[in-house]
Protein backbone atom coordinates (compact mmCIF):
# COMPACT_ATOMS: atom_id res chain seq x y z
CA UNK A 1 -71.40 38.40 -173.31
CA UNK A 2 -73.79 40.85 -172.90
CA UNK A 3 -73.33 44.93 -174.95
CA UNK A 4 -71.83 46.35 -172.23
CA UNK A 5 -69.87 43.26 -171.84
CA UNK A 6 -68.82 44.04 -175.47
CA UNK A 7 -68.16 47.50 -175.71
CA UNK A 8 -66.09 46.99 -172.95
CA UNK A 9 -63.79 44.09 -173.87
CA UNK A 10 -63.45 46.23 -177.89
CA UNK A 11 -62.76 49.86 -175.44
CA UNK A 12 -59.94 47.96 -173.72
CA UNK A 13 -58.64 46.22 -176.54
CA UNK A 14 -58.51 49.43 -178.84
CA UNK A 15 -56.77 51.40 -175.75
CA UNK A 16 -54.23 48.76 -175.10
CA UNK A 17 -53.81 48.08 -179.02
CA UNK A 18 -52.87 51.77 -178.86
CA UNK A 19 -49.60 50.41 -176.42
CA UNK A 20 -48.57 47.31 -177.71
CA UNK A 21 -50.99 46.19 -181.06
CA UNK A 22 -49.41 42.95 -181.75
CA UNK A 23 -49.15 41.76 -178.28
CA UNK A 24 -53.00 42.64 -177.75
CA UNK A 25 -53.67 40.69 -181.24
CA UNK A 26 -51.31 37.66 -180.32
CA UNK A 27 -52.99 37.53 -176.85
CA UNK A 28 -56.85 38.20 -178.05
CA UNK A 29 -56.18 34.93 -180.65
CA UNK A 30 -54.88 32.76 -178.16
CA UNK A 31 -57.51 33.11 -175.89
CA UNK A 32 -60.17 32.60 -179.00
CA UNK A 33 -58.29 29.75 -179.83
CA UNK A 34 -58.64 28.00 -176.02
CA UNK A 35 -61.93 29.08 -176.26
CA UNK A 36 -60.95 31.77 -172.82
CA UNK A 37 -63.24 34.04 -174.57
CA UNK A 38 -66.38 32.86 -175.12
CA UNK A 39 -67.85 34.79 -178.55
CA UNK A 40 -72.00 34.89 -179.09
CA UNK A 41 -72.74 33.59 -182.51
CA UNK A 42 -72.29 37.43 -184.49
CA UNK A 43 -68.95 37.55 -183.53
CA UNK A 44 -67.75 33.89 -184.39
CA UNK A 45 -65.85 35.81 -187.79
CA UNK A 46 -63.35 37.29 -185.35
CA UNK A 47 -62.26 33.73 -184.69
CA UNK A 48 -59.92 34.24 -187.69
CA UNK A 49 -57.82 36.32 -185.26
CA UNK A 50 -57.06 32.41 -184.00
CA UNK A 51 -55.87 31.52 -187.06
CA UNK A 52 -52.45 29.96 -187.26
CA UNK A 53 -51.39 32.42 -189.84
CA UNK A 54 -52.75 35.59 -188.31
CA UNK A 55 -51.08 34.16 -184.85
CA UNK A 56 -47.29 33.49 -186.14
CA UNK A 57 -47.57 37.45 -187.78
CA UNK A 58 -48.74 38.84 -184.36
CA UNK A 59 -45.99 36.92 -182.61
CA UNK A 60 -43.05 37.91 -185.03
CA UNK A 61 -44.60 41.53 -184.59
CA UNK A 62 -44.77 41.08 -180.81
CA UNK A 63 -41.01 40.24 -180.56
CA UNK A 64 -40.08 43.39 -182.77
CA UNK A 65 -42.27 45.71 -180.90
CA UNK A 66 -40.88 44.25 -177.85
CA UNK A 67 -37.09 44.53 -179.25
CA UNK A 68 -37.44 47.83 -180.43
CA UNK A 69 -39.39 49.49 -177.54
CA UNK A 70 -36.24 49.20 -175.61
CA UNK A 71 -33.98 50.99 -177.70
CA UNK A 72 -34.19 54.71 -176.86
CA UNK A 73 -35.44 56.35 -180.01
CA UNK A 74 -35.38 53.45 -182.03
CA UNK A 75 -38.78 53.64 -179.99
CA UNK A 76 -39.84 56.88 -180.93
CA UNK A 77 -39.59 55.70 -184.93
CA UNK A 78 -41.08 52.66 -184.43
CA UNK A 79 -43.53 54.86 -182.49
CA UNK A 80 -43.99 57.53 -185.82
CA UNK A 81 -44.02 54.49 -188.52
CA UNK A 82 -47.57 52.81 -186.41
CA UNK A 83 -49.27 56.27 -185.90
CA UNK A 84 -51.40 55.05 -188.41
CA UNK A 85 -50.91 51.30 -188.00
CA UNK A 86 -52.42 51.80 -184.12
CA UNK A 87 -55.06 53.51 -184.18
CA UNK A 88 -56.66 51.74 -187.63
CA UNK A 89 -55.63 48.70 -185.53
CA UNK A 90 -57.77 49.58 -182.52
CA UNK A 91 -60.60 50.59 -184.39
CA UNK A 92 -60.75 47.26 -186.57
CA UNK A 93 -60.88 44.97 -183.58
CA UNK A 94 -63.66 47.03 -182.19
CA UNK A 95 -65.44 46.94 -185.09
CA UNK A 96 -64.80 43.06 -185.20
CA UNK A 97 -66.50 43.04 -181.82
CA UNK A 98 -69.68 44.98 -182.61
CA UNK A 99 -72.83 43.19 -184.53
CA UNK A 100 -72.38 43.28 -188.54
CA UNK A 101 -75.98 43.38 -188.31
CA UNK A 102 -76.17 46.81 -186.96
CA UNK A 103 -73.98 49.18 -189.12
CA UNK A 104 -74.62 52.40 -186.24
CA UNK A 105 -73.13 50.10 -183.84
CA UNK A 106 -70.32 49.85 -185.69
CA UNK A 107 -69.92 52.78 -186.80
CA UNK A 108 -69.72 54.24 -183.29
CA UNK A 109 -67.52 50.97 -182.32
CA UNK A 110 -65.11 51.81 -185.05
CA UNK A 111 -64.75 55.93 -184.36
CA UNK A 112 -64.41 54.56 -180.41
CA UNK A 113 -61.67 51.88 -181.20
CA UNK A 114 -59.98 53.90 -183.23
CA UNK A 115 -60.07 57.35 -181.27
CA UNK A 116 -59.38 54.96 -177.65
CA UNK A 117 -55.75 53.10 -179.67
CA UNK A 118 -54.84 56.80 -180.72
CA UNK A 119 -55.36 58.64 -177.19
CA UNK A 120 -53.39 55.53 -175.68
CA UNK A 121 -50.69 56.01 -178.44
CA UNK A 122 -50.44 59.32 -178.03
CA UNK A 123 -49.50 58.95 -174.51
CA UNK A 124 -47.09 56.18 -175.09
CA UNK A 125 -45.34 57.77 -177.60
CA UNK A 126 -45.22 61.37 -175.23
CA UNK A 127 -44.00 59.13 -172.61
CA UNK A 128 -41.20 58.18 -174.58
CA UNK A 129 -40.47 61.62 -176.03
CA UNK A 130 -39.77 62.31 -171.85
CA UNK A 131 -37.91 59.37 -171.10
CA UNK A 132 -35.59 59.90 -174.08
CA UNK A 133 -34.04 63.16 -173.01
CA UNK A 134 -32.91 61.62 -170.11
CA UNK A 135 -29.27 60.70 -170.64
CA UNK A 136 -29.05 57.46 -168.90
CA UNK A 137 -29.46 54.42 -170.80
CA UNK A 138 -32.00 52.57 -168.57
CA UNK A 139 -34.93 54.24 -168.14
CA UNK A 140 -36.32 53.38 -171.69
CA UNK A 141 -36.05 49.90 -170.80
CA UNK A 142 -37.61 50.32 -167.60
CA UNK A 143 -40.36 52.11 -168.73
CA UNK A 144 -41.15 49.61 -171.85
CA UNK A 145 -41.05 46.54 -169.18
CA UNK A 146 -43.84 48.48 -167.09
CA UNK A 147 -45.76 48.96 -170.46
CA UNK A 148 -45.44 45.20 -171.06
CA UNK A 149 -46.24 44.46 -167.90
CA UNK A 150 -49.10 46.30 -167.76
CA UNK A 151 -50.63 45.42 -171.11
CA UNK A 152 -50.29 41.85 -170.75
CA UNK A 153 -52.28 42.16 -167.42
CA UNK A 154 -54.89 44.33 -168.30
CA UNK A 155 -55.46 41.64 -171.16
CA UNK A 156 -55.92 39.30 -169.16
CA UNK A 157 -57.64 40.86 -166.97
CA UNK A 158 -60.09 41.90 -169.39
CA UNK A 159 -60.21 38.66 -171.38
CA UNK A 160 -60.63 36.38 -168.02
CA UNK A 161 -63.81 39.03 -166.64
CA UNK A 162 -65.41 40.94 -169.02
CA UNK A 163 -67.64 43.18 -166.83
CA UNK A 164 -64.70 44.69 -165.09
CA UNK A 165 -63.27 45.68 -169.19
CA UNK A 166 -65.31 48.69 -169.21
CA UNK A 167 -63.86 50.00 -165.75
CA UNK A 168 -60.65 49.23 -167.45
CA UNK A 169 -61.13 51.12 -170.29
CA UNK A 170 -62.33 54.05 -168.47
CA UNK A 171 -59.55 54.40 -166.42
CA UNK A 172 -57.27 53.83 -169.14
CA UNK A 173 -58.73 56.92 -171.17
CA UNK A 174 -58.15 59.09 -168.15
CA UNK A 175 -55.42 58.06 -167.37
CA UNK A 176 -53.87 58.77 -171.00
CA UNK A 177 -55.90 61.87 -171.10
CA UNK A 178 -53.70 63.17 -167.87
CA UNK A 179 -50.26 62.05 -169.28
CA UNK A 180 -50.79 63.46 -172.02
CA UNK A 181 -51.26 66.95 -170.73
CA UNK A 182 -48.92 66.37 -168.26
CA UNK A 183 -46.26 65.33 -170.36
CA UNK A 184 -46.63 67.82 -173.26
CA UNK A 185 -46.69 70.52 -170.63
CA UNK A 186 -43.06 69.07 -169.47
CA UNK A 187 -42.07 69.21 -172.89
CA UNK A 188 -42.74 72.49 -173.14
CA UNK A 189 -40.76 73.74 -169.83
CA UNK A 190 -37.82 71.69 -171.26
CA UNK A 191 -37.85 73.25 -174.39
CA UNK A 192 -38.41 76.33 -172.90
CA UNK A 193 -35.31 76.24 -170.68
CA UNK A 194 -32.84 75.02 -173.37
CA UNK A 195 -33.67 77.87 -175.55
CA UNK A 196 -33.06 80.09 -173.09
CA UNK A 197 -29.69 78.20 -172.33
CA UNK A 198 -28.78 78.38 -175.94
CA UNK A 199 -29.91 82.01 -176.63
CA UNK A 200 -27.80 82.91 -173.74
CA UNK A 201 -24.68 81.20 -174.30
CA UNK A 202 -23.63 83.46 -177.47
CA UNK A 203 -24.46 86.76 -175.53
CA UNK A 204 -21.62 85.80 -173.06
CA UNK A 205 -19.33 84.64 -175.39
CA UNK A 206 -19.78 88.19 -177.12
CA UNK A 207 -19.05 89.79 -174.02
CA UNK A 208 -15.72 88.28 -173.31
CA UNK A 209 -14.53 88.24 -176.91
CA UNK A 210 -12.17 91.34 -177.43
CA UNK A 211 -13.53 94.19 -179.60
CA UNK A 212 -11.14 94.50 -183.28
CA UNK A 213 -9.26 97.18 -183.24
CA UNK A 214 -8.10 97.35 -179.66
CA UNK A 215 -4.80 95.76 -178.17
CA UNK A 216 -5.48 93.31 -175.03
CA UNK A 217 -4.46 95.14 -171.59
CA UNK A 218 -1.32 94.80 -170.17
């Protein structure tokens, strides 16, 4: 693989590390381990990510992600407790991705992987701040199958062609870039409204209470 090659395959693996880091570690191994992504000789340290060891964590992880993703705000904590785990997530497989032998490299691959898995998480977990006001029970689940869905795709996608990873991760960024702004303003309406509700509710009930000190009509 060529640098843009690269860059592209670490962008999209931050971004989607940002949405489901366990499942994008799990699925990044296996495909080192069948030898679906071919490494150049620099990179042949991020084979460990094949290791059985490193594979049976990611799996275990991937099946409590997945479990708890479809819980509605069991989500949103598992969502707060990887803030940190994410992005730091994101920016470490970049960085595994990048030449050792060029520390600027990696110190733009690592700010990039790491700034990419936190926009993407930021959106997810927005997403789910949404989605969780909603009183019905299933659109959490729904909404966590797309995100599987998706993720598992775009991996594959971007494992099985590298050049088309950097189109990937571009449109990913947008894309999180205009949920995020979409979604926060949403938030904002809704909060907006139910403080108005609330704030309003006690002025009528002041109204209709009786005043002390004066009999009710007859």
């Amino acid at each position: 693989m060529g640098i843009v090659e690269i860059l592209g395959v670490a962008g999209s693996l931050s971004l989607l590390a940002g949405w489901r880091l366990y499942l994008t570690i799990l699925a990044t191994g296996i495909a080192m381990h069948f030898g679906w992504l071919p490494l150049p000789e620099h990179l042949a340290a991020l084979k460990v990510l094949a290791n059985p060891w490193v594979l049976g964590v990611a799996a275990i992880g991937t099946v409590a992600e997945f479990t708890a993703d479809k819980i509605a705000w069991v989500d949103s904590a598992w969502d707060t407790v990887h803030s940190v785990i994410r992005p730091l997530g994101g920016a470490l497989l970049a960085l595994a991705l990048v030449d050792s032998s060029d520390p600027a490299w990696q110190v733009v691959a690592f700010l990039l992987g790491g700034g990419g898995a936190l926009l993407s998480h930021g959106a997810k977990a927005t997403t789910r701040a949404v989605v969780n006001v909603s009183p019905e029970p299933y659109s959490n689940a729904v909404v966590s199958t797309g995100e599987d869905v998706a993720t598992g795709g775009l991996l594959a996608l971007a494992i099985a062609f590298p050049p088309l990873a950097i189109a990937i991760a571009i449109v990913m960024a947008v894309a999180a870039v205009v949920v995020i702004i979409a979604l926060r303003r949403l938030l904002r309406n809704i909060k907006a409204t139910l403080k108005k509700a609330l704030g309003d509710a006690p002025a009528s009930a002041a109204v209709e209470l009786p005043q002390a000190g004066t009999s009710a009509p007859d």
